[in-house]
Protein backbone atom coordinates (compact mmCIF):
# COMPACT_ATOMS: atom_id res chain seq x y z
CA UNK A 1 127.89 116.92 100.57
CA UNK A 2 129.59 118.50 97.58
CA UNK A 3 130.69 115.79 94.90
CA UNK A 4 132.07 116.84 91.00
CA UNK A 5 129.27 116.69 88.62
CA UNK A 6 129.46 114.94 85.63
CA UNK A 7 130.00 118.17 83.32
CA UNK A 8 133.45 118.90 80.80
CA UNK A 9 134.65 121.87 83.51
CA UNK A 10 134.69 119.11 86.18
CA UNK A 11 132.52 121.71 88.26
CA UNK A 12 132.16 120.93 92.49
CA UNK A 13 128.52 120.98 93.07
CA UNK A 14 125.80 119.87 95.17
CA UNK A 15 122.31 118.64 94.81
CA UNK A 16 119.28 120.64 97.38
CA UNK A 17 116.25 118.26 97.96
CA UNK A 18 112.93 118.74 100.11
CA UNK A 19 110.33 116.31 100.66
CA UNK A 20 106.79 117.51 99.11
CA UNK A 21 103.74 116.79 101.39
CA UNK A 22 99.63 117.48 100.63
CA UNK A 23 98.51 119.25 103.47
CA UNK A 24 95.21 119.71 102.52
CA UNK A 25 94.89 115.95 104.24
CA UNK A 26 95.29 114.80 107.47
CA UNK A 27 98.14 112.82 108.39
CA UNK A 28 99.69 115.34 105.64
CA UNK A 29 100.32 112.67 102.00
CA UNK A 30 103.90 112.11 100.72
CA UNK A 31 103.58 113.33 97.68
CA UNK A 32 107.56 113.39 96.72
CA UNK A 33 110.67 115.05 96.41
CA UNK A 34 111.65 118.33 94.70
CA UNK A 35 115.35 118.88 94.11
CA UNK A 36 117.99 120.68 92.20
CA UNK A 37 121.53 120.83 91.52
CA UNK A 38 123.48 123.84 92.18
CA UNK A 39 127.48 124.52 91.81
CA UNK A 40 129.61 125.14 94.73
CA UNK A 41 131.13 128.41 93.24
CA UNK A 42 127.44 129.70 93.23
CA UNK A 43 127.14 129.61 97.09
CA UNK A 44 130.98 130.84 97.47
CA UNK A 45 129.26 134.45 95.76
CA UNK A 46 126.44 134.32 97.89
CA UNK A 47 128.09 133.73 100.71
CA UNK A 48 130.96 135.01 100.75
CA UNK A 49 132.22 131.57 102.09
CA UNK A 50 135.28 129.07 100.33
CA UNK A 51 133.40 125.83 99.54
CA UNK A 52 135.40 124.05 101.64
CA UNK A 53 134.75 126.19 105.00
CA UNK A 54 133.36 124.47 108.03
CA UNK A 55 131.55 127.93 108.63
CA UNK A 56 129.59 127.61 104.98
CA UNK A 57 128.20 124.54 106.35
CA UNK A 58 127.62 126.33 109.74
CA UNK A 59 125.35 128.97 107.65
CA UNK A 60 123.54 126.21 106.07
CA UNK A 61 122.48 124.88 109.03
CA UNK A 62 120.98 128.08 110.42
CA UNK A 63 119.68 129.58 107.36
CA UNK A 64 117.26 126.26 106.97
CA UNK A 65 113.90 126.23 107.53
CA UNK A 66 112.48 123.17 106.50
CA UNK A 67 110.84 121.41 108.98
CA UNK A 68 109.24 118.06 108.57
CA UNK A 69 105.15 117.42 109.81
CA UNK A 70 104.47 115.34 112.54
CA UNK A 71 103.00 112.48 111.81
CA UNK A 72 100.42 110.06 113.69
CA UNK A 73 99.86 107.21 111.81
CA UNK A 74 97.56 104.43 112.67
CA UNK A 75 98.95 100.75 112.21
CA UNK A 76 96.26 100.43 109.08
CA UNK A 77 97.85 103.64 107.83
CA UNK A 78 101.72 102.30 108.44
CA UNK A 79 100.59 99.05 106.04
């Protein structure tokens, strides 16, 4: 969801998060989240998309990969 960051140009942006997982373990450890913030004008280029187009939301959507593990946790593990 694109909000105004808290910057003098009153820039539109949005912030891009994933969750970070060990996989060397099994069930996979939560290790955290990586993010970033990015402006709106910066996907607009990319794009070729207005920042408030349906369809720039549409290419998000299909352009994502991320995929979350699947996880099965015993009730010891879920404490």
């Amino acid at each position: 969801e694109p909000y105004e960051f808290n910057n003098p140009a009153g820039k539109i942006g949005t912030t891009v998060s994933a969750p970070v997982y060990d996989r060397s373990v099994k069930p996979p450890l939560f290790l955290g989240v990586v993010a970033i913030d990015l402006y709106m004008d910066t996907f607009e280029q990319v794009l070729g998309e207005g920042s408030t187009s349906s369809s720039m939301l549409q290419r998000f959507v299909q352009l994502s990969t991320a995929r979350c593990p699947k996880l099965a946790l015993t009730e010891c593990e879920l404490d």
